[in-house]
PDB file of N, CA and C in Angstrom:
ATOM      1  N   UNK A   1     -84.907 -15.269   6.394  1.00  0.00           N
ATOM      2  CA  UNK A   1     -83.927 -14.824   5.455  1.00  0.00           C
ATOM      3  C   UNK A   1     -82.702 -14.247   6.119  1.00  0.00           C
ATOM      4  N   UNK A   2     -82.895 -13.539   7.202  1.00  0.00           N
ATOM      5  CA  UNK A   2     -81.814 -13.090   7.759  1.00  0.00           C
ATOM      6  C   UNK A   2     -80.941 -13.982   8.641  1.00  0.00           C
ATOM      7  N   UNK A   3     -81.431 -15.204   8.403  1.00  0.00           N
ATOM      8  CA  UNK A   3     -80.410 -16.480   9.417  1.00  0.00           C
ATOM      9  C   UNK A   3     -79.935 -16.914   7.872  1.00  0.00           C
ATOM     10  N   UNK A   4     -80.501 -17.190   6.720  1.00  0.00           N
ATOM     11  CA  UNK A   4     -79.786 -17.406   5.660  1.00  0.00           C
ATOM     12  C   UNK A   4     -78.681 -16.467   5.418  1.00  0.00           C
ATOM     13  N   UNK A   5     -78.858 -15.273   5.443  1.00  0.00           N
ATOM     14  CA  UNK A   5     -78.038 -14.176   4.981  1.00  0.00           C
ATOM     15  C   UNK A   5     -76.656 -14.304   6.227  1.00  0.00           C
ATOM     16  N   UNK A   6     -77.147 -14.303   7.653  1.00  0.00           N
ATOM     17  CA  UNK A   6     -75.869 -14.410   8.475  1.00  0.00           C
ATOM     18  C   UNK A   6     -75.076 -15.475   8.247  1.00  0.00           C
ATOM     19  N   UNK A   7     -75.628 -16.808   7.765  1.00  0.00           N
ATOM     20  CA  UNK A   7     -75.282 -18.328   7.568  1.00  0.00           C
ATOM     21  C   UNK A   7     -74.065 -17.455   6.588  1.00  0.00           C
ATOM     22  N   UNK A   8     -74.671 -17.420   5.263  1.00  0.00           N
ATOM     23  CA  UNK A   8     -73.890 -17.012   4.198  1.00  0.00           C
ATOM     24  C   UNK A   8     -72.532 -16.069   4.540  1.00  0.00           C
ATOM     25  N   UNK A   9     -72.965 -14.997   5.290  1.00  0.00           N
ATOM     26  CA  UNK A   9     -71.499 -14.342   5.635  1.00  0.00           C
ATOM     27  C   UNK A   9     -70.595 -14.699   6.492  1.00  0.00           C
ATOM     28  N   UNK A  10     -71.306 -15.885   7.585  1.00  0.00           N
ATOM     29  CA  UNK A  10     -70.410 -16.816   8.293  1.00  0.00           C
ATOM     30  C   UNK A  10     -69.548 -17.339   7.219  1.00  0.00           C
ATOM     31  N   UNK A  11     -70.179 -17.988   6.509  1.00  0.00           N
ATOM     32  CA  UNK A  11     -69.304 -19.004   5.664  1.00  0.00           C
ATOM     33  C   UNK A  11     -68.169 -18.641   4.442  1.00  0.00           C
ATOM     34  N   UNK A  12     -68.650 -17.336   4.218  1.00  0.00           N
ATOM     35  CA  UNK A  12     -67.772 -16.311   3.723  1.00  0.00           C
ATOM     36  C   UNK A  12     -66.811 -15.747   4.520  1.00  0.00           C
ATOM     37  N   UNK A  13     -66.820 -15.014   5.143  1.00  0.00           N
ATOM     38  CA  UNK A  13     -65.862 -15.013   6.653  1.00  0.00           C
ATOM     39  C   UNK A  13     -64.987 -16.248   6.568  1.00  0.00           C
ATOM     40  N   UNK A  14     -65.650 -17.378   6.925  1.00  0.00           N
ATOM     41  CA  UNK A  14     -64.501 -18.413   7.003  1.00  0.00           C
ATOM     42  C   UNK A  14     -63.918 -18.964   6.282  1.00  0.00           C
ATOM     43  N   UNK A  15     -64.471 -19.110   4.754  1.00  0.00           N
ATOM     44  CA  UNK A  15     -63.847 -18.837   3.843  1.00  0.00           C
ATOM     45  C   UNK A  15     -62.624 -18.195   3.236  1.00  0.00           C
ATOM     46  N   UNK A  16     -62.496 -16.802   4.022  1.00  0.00           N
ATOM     47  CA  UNK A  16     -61.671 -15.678   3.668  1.00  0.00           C
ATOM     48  C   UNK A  16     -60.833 -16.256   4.444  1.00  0.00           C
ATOM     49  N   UNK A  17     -60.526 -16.355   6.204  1.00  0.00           N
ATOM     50  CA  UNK A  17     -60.470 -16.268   7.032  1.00  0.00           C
ATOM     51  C   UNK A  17     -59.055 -17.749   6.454  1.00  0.00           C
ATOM     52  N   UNK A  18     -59.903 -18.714   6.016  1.00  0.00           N
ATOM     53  CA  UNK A  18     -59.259 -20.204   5.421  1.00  0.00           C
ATOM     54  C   UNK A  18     -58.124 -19.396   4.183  1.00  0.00           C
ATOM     55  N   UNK A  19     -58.255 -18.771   3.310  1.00  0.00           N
ATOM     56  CA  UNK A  19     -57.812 -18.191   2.062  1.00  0.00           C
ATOM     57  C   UNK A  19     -56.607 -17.371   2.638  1.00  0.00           C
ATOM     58  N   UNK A  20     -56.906 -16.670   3.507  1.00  0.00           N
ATOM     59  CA  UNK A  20     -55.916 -15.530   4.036  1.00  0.00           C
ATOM     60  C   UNK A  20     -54.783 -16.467   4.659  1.00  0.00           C
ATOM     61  N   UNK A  21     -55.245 -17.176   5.851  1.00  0.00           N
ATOM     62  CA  UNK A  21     -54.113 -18.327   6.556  1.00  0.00           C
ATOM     63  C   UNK A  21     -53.031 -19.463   5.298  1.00  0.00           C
ATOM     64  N   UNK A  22     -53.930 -19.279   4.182  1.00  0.00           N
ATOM     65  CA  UNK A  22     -53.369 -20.267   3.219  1.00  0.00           C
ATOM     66  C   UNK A  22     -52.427 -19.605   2.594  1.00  0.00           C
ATOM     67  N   UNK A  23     -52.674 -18.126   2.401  1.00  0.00           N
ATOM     68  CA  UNK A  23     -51.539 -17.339   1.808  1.00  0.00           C
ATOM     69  C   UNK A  23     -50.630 -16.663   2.388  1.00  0.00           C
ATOM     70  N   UNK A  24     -50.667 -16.663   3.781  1.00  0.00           N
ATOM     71  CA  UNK A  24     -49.945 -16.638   5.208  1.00  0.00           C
ATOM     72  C   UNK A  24     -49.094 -17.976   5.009  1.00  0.00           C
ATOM     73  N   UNK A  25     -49.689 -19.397   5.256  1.00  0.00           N
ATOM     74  CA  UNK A  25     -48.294 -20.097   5.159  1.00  0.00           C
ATOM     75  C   UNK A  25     -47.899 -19.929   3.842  1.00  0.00           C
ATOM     76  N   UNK A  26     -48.536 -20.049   2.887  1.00  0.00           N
ATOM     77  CA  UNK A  26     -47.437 -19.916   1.593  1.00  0.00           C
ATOM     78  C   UNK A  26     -46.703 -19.143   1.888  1.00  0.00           C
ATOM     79  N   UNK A  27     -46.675 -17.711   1.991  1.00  0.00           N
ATOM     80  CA  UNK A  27     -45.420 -16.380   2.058  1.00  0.00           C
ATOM     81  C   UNK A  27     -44.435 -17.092   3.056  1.00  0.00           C
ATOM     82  N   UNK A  28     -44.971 -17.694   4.220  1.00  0.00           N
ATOM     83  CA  UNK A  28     -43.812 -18.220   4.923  1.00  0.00           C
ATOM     84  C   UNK A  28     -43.147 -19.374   4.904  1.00  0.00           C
ATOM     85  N   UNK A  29     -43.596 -20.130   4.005  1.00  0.00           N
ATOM     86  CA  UNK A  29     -42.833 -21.453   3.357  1.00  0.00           C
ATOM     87  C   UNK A  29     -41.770 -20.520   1.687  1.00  0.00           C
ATOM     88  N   UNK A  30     -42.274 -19.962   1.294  1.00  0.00           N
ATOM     89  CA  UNK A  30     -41.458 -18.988   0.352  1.00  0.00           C
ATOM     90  C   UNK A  30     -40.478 -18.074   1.336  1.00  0.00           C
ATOM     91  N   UNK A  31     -40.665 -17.391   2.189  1.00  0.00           N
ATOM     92  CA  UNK A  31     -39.711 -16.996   3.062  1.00  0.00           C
ATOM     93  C   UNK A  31     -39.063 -18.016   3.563  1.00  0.00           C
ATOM     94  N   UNK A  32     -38.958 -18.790   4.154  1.00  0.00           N
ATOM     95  CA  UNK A  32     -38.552 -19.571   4.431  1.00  0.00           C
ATOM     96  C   UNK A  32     -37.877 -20.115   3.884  1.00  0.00           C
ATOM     97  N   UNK A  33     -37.950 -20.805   2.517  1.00  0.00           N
ATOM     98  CA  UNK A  33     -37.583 -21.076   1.484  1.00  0.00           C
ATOM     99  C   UNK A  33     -36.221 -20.318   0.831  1.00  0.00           C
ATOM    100  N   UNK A  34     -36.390 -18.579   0.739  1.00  0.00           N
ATOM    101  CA  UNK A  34     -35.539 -17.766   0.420  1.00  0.00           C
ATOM    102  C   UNK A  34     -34.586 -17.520   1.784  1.00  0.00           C
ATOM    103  N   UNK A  35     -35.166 -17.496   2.527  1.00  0.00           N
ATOM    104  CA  UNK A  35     -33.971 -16.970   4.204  1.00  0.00           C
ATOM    105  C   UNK A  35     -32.861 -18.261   4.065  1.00  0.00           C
ATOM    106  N   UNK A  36     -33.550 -19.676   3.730  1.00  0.00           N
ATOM    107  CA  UNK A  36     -32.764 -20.804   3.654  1.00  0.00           C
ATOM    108  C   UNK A  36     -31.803 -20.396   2.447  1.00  0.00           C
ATOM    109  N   UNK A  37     -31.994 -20.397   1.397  1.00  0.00           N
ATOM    110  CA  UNK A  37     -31.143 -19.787   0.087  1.00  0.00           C
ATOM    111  C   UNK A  37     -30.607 -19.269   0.426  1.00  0.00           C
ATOM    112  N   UNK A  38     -30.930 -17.870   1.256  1.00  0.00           N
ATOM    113  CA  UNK A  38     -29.796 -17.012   1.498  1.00  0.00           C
ATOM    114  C   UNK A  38     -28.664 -17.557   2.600  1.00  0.00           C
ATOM    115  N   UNK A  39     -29.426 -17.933   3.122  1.00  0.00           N
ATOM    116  CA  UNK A  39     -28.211 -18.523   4.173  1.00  0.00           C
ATOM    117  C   UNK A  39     -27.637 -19.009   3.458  1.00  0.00           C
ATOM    118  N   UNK A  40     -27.631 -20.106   2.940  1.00  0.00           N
ATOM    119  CA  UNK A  40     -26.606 -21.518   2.193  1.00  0.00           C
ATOM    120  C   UNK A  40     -26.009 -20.237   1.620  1.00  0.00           C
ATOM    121  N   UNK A  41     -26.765 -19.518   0.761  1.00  0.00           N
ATOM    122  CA  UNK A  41     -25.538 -18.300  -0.477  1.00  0.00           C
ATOM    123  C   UNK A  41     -24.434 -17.386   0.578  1.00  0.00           C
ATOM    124  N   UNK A  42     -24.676 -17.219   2.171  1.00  0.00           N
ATOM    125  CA  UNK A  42     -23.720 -16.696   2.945  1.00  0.00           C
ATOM    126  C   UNK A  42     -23.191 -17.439   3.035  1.00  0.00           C
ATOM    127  N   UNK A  43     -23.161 -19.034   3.839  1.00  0.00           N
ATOM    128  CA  UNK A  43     -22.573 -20.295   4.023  1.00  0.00           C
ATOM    129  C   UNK A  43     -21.227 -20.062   3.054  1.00  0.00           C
ATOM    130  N   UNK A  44     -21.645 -20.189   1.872  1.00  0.00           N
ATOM    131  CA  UNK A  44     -20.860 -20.921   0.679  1.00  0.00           C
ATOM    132  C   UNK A  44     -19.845 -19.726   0.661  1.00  0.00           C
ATOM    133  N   UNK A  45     -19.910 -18.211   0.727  1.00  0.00           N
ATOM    134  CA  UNK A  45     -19.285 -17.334   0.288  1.00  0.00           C
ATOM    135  C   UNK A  45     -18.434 -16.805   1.107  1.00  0.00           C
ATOM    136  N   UNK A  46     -19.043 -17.625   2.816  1.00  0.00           N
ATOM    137  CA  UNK A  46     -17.889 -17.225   4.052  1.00  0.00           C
ATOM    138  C   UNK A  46     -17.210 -18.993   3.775  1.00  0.00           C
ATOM    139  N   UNK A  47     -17.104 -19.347   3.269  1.00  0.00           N
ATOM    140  CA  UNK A  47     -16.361 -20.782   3.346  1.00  0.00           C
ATOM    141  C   UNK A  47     -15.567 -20.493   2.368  1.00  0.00           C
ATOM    142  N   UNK A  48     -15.433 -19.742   0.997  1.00  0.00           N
ATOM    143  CA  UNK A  48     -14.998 -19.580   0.255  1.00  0.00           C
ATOM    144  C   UNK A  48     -13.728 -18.241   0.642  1.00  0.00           C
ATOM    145  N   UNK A  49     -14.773 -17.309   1.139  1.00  0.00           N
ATOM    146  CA  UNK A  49     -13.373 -16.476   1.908  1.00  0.00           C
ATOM    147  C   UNK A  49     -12.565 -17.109   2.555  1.00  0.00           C
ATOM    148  N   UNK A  50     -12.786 -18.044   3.739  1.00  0.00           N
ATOM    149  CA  UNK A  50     -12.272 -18.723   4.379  1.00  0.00           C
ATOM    150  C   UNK A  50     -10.710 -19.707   3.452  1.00  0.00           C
ATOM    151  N   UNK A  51     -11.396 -20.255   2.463  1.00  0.00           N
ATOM    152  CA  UNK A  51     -10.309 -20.993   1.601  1.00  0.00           C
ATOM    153  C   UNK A  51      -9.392 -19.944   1.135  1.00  0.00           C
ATOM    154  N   UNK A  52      -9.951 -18.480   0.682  1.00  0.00           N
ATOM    155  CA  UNK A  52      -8.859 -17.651  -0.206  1.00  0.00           C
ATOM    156  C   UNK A  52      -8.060 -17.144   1.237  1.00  0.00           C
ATOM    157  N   UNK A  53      -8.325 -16.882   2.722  1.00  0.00           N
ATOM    158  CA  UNK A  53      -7.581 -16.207   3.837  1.00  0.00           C
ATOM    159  C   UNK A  53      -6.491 -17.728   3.571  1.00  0.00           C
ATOM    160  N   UNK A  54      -7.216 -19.039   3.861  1.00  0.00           N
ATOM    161  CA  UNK A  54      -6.105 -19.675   4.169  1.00  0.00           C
ATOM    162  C   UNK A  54      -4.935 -19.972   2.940  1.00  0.00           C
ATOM    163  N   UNK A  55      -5.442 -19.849   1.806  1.00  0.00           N
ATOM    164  CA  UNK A  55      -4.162 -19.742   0.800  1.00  0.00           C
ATOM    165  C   UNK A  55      -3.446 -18.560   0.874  1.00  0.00           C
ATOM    166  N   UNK A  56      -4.023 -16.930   1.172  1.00  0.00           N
ATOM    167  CA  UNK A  56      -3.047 -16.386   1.733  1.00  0.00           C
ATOM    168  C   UNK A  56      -2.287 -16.141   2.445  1.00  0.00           C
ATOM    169  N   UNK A  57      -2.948 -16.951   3.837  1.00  0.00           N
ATOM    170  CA  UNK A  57      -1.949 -17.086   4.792  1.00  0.00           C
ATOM    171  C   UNK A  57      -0.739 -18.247   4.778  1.00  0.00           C
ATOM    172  N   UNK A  58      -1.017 -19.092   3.786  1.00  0.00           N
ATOM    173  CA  UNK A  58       0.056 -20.015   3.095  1.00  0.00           C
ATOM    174  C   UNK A  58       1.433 -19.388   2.255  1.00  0.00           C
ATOM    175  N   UNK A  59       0.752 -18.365   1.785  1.00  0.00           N
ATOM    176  CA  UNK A  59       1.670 -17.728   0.737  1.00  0.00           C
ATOM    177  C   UNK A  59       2.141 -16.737   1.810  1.00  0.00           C
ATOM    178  N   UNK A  60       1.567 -16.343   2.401  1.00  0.00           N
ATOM    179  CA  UNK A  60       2.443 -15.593   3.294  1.00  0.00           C
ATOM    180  C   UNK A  60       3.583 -15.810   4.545  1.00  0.00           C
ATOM    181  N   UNK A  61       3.117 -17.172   4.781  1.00  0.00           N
ATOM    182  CA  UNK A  61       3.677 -17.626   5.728  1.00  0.00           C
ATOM    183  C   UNK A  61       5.182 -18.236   4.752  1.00  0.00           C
ATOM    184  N   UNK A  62       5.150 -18.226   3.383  1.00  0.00           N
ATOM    185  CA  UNK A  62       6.249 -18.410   2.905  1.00  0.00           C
ATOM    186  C   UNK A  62       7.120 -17.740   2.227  1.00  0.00           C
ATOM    187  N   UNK A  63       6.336 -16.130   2.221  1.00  0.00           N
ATOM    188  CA  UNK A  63       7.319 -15.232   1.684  1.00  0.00           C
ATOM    189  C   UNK A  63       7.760 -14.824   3.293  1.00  0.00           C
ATOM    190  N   UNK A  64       7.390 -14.825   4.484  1.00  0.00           N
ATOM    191  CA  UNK A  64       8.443 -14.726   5.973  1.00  0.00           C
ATOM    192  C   UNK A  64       8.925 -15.493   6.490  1.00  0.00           C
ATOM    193  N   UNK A  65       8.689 -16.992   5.737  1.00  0.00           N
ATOM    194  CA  UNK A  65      10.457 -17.718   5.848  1.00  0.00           C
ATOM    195  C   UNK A  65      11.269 -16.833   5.166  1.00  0.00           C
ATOM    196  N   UNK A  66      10.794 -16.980   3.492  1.00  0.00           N
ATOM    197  CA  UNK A  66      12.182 -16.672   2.721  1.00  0.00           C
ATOM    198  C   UNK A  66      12.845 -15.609   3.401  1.00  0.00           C
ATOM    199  N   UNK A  67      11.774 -14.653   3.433  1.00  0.00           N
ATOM    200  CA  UNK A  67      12.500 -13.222   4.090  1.00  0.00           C
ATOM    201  C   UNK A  67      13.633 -13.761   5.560  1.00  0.00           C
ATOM    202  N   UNK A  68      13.028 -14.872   6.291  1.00  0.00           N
ATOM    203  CA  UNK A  68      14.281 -14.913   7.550  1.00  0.00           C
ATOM    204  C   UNK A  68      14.770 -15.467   7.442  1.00  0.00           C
ATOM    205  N   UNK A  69      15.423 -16.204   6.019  1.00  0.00           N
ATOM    206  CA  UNK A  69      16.129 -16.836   5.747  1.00  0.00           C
ATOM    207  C   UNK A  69      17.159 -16.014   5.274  1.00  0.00           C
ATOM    208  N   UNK A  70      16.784 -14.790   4.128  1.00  0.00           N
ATOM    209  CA  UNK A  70      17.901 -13.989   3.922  1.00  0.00           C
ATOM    210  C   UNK A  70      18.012 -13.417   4.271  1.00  0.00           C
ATOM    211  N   UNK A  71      17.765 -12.864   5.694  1.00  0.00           N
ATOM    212  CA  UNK A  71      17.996 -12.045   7.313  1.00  0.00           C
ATOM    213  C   UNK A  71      19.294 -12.722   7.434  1.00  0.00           C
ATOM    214  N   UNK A  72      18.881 -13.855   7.744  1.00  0.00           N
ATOM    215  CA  UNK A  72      19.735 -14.720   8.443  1.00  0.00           C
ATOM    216  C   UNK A  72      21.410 -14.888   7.452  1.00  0.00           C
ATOM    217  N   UNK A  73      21.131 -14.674   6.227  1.00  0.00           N
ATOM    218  CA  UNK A  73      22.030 -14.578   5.600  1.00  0.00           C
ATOM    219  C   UNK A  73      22.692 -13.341   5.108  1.00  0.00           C
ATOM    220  N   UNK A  74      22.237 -12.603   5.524  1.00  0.00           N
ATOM    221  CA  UNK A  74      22.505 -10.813   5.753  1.00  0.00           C
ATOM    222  C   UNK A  74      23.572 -10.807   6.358  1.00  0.00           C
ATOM    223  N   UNK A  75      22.531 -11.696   7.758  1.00  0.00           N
ATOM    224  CA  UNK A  75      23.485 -11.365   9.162  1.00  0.00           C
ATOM    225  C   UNK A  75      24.698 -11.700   8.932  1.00  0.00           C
ATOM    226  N   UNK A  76      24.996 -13.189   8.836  1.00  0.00           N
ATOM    227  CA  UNK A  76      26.021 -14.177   8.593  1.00  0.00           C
ATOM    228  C   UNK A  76      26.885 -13.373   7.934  1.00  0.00           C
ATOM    229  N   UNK A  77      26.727 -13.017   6.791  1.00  0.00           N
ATOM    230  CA  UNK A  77      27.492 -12.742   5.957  1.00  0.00           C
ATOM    231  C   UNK A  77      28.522 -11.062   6.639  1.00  0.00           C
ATOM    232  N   UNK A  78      27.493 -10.065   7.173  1.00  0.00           N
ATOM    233  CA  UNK A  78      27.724  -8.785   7.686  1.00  0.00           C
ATOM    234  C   UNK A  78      28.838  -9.018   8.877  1.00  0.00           C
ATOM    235  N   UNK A  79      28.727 -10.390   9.689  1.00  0.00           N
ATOM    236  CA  UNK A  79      29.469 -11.035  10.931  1.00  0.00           C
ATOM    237  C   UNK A  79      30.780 -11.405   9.848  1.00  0.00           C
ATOM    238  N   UNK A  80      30.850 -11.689   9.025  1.00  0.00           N
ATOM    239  CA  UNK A  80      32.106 -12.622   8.443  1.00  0.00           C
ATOM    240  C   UNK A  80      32.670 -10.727   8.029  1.00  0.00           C
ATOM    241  N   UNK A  81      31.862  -9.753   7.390  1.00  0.00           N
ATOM    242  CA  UNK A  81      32.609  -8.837   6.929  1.00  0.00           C
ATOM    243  C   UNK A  81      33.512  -8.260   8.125  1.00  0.00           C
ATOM    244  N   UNK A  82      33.050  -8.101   9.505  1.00  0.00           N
ATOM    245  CA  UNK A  82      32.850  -7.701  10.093  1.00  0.00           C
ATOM    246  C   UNK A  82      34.332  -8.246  10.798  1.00  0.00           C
ATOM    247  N   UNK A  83      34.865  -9.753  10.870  1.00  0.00           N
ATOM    248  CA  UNK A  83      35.527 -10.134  11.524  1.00  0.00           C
ATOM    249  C   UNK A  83      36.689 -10.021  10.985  1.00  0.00           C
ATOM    250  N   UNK A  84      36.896  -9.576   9.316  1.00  0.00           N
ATOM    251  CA  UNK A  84      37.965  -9.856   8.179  1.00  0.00           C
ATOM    252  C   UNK A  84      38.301 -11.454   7.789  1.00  0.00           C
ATOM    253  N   UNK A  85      39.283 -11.562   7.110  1.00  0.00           N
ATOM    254  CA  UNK A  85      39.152 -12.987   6.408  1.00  0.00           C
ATOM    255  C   UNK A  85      39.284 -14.264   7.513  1.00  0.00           C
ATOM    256  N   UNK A  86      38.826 -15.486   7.519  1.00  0.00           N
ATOM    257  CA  UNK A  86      38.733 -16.103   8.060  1.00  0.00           C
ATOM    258  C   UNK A  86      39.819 -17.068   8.032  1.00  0.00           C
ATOM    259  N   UNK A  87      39.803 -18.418   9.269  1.00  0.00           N
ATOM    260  CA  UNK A  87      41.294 -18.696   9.420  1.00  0.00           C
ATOM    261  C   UNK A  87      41.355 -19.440   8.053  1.00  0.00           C
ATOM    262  N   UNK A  88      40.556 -19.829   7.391  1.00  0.00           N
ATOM    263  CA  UNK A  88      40.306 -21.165   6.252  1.00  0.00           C
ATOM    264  C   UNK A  88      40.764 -20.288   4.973  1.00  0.00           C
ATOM    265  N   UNK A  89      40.134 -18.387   5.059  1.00  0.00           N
ATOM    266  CA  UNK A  89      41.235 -18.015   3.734  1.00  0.00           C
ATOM    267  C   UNK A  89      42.323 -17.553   4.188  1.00  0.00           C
ATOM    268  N   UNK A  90      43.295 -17.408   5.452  1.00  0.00           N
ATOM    269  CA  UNK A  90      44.127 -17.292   6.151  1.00  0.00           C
ATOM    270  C   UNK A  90      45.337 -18.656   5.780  1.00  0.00           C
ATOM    271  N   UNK A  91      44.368 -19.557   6.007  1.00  0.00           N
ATOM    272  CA  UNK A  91      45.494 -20.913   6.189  1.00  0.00           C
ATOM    273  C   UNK A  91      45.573 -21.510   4.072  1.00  0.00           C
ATOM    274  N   UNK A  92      44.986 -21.006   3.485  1.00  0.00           N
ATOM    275  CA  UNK A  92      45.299 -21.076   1.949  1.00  0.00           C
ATOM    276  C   UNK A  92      46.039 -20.148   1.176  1.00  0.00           C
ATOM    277  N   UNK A  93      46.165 -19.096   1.863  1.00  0.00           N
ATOM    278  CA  UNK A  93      47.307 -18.083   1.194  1.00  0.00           C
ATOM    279  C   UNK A  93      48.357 -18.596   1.942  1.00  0.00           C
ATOM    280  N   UNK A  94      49.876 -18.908   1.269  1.00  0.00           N
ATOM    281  CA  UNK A  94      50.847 -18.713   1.447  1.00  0.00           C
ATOM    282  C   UNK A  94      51.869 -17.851   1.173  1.00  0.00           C
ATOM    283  N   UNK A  95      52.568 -17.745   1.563  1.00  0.00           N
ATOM    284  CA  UNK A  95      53.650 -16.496   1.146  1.00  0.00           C
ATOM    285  C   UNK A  95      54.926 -17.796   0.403  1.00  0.00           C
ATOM    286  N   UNK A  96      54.774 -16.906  -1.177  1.00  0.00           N
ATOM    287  CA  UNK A  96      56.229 -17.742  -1.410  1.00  0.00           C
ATOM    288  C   UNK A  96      57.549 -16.587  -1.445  1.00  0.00           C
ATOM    289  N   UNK A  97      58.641 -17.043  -1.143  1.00  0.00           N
ATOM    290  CA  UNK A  97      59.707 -16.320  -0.811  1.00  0.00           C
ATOM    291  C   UNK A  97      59.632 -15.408  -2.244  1.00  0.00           C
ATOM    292  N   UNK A  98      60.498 -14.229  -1.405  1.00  0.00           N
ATOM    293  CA  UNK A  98      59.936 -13.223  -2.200  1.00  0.00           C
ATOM    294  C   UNK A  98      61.546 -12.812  -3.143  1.00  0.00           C
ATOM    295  N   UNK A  99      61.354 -11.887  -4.275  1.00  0.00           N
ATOM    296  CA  UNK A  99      62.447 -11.506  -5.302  1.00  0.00           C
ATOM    297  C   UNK A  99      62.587 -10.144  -5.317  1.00  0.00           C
ATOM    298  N   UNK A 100      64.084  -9.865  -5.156  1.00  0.00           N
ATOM    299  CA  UNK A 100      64.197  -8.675  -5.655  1.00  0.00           C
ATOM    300  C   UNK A 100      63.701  -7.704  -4.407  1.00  0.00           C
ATOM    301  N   UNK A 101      63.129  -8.517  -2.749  1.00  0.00           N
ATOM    302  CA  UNK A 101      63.092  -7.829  -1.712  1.00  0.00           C
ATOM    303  C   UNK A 101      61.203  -7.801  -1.827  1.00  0.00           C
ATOM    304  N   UNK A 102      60.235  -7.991  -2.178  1.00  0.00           N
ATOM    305  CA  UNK A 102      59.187  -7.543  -2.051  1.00  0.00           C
ATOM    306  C   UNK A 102      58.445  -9.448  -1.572  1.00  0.00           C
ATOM    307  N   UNK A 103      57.567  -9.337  -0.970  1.00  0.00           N
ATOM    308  CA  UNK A 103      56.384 -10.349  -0.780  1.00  0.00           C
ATOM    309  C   UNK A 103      55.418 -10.492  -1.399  1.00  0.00           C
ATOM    310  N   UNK A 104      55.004 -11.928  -1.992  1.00  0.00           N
ATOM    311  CA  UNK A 104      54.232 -12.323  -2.893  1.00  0.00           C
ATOM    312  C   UNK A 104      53.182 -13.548  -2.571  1.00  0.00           C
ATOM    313  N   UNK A 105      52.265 -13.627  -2.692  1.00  0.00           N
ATOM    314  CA  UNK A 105      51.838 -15.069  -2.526  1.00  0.00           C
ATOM    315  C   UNK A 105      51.738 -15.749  -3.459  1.00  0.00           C
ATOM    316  N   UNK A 106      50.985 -16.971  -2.981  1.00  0.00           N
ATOM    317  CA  UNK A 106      50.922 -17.798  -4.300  1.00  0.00           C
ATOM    318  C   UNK A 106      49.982 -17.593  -5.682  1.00  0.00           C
ATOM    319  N   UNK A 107      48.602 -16.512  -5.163  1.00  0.00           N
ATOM    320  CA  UNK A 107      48.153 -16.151  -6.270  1.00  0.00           C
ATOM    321  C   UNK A 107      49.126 -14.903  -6.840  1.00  0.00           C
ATOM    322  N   UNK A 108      49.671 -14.152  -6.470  1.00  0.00           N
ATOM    323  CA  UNK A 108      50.585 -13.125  -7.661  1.00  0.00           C
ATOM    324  C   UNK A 108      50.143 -11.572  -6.624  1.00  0.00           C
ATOM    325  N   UNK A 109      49.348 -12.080  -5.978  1.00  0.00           N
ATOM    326  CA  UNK A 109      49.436 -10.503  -5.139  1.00  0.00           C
ATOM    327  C   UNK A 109      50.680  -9.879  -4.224  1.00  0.00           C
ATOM    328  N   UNK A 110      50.682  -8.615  -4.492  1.00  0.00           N
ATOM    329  CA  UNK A 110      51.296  -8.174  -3.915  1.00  0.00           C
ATOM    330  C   UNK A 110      51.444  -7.938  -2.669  1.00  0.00           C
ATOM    331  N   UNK A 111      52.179  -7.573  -1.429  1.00  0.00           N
ATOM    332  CA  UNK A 111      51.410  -7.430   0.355  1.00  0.00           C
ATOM    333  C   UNK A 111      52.910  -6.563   0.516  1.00  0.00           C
TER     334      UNK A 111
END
C-alpha cells in the first residue's frame, strides 16, 4: 500500500508540477501579449508626437521667415530714412520758376 500511496503522490506532484508550468506559460504568453500592446501603444504615441513636433517645426520655421523678412524690411526702409530722399524722388520734383520772388515746385509746395 505504501508503493501505491507514493505512486499516487508521484503522480500528483507531477500533475501539479504539469498545471503550475501551464499557468507559468499562460501568464507569460499574456505578458507577453500585453508588454507587446504596450509597446505598439508607445510606438504609435511617440510617432504621433513625432508628426505634431514636425508640423510645429513647419509652422515655425514659417513664422522666422516672415519675421526676417520684415527685419529685412525694417532695415531697408530705416537705411532709406536714414539717407533722406532718394535721387529718383530728387530727379521728379522740379522747381517751376517762381512768382512774386518765392520757389515752388510742381506739386504746389513751398521751399
Amino acid at each position: 500500500m505504501e508503493g501505491g500511496k507514493l505512486e499516487t503522490r508521484l503522480e500528483e506532484a507531477k500533475a501539479s508540477r504539469k498545471r503550475k508550468l501551464e499557468q507559468d506559460a499562460t501568464a507569460a504568453i499574456i505578458n507577453k501579449k500585453r508588454n507587446r500592446s504596450d509597446l505598439e501603444t508607445s510606438i504609435a504615441t511617440a510617432e504621433a508626437n513625432l508628426e505634431a513636433m514636425r508640423k510645429r517645426r513647419v509652422s515655425l520655421d514659417s513664422v522666422l521667415e516672415w519675421r526676417k523678412q520684415r527685419v529685412a524690411t525694417i532695415l531697408e526702409a530705416s537705411k532709406e530714412l536714414k539717407q533722406g530722399p532718394s535721387e529718383k524722388d530728387l530727379a521728379q520734383t522740379t522747381v517751376v520758376p517762381a512768382t512774386e520772388g518765392e520757389d515752388r515746385t510742381k506739386d504746389g509746395a513751398q521751399h
